[in-house]
C-alpha atoms as a PDB file:
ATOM      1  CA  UNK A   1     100.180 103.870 107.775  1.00  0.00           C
ATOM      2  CA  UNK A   2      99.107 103.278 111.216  1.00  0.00           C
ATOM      3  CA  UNK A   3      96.675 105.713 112.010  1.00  0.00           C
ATOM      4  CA  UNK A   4      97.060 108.052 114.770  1.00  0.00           C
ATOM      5  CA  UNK A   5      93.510 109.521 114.093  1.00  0.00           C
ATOM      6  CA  UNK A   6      91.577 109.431 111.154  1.00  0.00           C
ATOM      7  CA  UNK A   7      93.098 111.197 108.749  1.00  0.00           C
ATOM      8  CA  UNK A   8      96.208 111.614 110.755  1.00  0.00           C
ATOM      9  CA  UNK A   9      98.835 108.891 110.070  1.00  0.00           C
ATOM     10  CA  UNK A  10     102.545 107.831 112.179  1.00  0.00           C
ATOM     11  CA  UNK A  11     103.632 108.401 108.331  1.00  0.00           C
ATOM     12  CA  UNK A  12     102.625 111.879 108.836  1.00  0.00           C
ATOM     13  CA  UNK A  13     103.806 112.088 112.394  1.00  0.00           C
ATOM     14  CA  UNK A  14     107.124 111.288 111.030  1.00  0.00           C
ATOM     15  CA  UNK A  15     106.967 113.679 108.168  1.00  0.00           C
ATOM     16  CA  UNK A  16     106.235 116.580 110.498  1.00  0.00           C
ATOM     17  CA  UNK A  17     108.478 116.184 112.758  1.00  0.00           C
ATOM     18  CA  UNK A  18     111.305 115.764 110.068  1.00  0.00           C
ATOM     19  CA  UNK A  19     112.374 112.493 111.448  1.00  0.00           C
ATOM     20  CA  UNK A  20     114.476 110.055 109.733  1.00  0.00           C
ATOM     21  CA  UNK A  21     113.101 106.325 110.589  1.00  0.00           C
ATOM     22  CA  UNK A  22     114.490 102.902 111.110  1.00  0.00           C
ATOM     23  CA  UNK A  23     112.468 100.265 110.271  1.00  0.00           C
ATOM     24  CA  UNK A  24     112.087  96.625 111.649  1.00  0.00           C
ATOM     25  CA  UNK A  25     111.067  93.920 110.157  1.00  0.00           C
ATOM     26  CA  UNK A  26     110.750  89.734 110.432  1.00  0.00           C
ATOM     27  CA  UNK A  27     111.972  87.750 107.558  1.00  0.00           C
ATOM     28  CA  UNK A  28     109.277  86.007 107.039  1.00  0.00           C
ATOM     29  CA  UNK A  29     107.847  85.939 103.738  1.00  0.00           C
ATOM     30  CA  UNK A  30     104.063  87.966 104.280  1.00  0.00           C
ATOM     31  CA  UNK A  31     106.266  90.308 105.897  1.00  0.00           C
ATOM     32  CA  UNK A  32     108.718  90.921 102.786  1.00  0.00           C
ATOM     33  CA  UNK A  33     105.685  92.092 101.340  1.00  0.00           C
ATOM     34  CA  UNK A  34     104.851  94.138 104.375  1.00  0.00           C
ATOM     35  CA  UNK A  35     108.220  95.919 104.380  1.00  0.00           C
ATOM     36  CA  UNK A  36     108.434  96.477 100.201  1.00  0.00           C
ATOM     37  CA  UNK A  37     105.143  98.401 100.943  1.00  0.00           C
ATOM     38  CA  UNK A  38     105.934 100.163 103.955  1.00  0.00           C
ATOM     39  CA  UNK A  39     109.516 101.023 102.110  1.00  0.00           C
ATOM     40  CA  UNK A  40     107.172 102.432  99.177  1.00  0.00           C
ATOM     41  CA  UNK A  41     104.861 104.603 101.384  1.00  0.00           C
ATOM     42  CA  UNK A  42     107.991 106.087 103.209  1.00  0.00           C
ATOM     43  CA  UNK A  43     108.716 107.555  99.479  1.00  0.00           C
ATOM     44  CA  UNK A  44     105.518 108.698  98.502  1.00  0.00           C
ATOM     45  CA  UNK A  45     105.830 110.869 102.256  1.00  0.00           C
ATOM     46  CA  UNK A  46     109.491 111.891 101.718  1.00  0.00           C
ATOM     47  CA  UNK A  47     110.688 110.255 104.660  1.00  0.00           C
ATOM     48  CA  UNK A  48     114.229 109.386 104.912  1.00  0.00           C
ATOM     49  CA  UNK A  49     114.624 105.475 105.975  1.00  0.00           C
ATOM     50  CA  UNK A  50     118.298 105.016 107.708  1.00  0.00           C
ATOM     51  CA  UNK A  51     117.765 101.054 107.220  1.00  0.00           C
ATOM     52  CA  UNK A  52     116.418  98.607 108.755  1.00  0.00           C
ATOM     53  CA  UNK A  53     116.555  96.337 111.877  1.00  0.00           C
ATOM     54  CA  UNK A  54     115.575  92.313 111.182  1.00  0.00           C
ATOM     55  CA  UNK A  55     113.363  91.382 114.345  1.00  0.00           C
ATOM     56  CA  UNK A  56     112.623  87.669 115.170  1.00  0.00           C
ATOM     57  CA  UNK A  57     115.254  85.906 112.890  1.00  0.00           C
ATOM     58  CA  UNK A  58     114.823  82.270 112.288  1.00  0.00           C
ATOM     59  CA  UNK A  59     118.365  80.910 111.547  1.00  0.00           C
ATOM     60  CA  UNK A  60     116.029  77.579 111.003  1.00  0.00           C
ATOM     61  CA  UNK A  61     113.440  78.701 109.180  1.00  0.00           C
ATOM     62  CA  UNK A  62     113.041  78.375 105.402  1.00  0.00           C
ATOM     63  CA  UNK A  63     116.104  79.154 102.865  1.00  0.00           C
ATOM     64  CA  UNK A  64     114.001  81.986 102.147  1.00  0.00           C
ATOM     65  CA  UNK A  65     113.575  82.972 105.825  1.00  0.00           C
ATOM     66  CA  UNK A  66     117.209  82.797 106.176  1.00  0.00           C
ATOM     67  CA  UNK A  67     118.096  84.752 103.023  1.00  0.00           C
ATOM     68  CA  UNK A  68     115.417  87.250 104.025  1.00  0.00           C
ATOM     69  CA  UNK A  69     118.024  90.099 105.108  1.00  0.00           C
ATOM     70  CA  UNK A  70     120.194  89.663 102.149  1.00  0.00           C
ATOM     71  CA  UNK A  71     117.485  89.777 100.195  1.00  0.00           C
ATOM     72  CA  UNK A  72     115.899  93.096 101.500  1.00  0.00           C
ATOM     73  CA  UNK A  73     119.155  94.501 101.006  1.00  0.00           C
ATOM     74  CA  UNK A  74     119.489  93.413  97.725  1.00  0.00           C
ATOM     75  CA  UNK A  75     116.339  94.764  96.645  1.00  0.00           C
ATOM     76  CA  UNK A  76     115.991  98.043  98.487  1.00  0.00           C
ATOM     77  CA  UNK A  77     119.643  99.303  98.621  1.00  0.00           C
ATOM     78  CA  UNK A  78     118.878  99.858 102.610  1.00  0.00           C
ATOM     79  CA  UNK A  79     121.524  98.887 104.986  1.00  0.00           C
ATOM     80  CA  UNK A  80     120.593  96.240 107.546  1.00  0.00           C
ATOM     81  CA  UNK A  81     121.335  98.344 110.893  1.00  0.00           C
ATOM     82  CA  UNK A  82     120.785  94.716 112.760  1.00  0.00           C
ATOM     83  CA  UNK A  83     119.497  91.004 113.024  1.00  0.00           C
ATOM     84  CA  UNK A  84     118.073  90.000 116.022  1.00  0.00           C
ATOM     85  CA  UNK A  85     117.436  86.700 116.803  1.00  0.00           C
ATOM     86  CA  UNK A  86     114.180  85.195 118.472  1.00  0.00           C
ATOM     87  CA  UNK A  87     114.286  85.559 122.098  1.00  0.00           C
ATOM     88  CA  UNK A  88     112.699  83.536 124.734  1.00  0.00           C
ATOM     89  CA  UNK A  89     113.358  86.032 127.562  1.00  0.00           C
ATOM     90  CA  UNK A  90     113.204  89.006 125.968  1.00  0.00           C
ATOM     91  CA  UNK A  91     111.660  90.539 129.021  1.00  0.00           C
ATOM     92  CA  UNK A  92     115.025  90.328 130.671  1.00  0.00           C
ATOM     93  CA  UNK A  93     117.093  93.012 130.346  1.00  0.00           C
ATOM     94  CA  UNK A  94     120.822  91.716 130.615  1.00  0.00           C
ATOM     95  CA  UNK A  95     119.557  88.967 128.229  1.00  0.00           C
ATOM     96  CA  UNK A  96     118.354  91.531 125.767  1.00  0.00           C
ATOM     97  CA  UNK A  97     121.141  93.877 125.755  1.00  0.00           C
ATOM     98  CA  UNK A  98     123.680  90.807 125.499  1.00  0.00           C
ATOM     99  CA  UNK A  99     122.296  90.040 122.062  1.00  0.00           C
ATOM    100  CA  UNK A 100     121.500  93.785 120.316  1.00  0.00           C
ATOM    101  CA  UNK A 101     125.452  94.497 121.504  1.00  0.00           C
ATOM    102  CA  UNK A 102     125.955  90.873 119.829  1.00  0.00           C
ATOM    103  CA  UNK A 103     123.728  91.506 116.759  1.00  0.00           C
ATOM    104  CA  UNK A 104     123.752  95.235 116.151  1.00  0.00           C
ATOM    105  CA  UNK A 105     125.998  97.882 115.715  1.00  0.00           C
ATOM    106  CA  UNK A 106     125.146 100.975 117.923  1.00  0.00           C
ATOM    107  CA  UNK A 107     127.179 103.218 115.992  1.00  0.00           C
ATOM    108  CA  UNK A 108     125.239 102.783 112.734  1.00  0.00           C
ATOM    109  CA  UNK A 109     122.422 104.517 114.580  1.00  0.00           C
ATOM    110  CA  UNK A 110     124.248 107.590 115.432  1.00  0.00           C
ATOM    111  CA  UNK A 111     124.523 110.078 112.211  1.00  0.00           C
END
């Protein structure tokens, strides 16, 4: 529900350009809440959700931080398309690409 103008929305962006979305989360507990709303809203609009991609994962964090992608999945039915870890130097490029072809599955993303 970002909004692109006033009463112009990436929601509707989406919608009108008949795009299917991905989206990505942390598994952090405000943002559980955060993703079961922005799950609900991609219903009301009709858009199709592909799954979702778990940004910033603590493997230290809480047992519910941990549990956080199983979780979503349990709840939602969505596949998780990837779990990315906290990175320190994200803003290096071999580093970055290292871990999404560690953590992700590029093929899940092409349909």
């Amino acid at each position: 529900m970002t909004p692109i103008t006033k009463n112009f929305f990436v929601a509707d962006l989406i919608k009108k350009m008949g795009l299917e979305t991905i989206i990505v989360t942390r598994s952090t507990l405000g943002t559980l809440n955060h993703t079961m709303m922005t799950l609900k809203m991609c219903k009301e609009y009709g858009i199709a959700i592909k799954g979702m991609i778990i940004n910033y994962f603590d493997e230290k964090g809480s047992l519910a931080e941990r549990n956080a992608p199983s979780t979503l999945h349990e709840i939602t039915e969505l596949p998780i398309l990837g779990i990315i870890p906290f990175v320190k130097d994200y803003q290096k490029l071999d580093v970055m690409t290292s871990i999404v072809e560690k953590n992700m599955d590029l093929n899940l993303f092409i349909s």
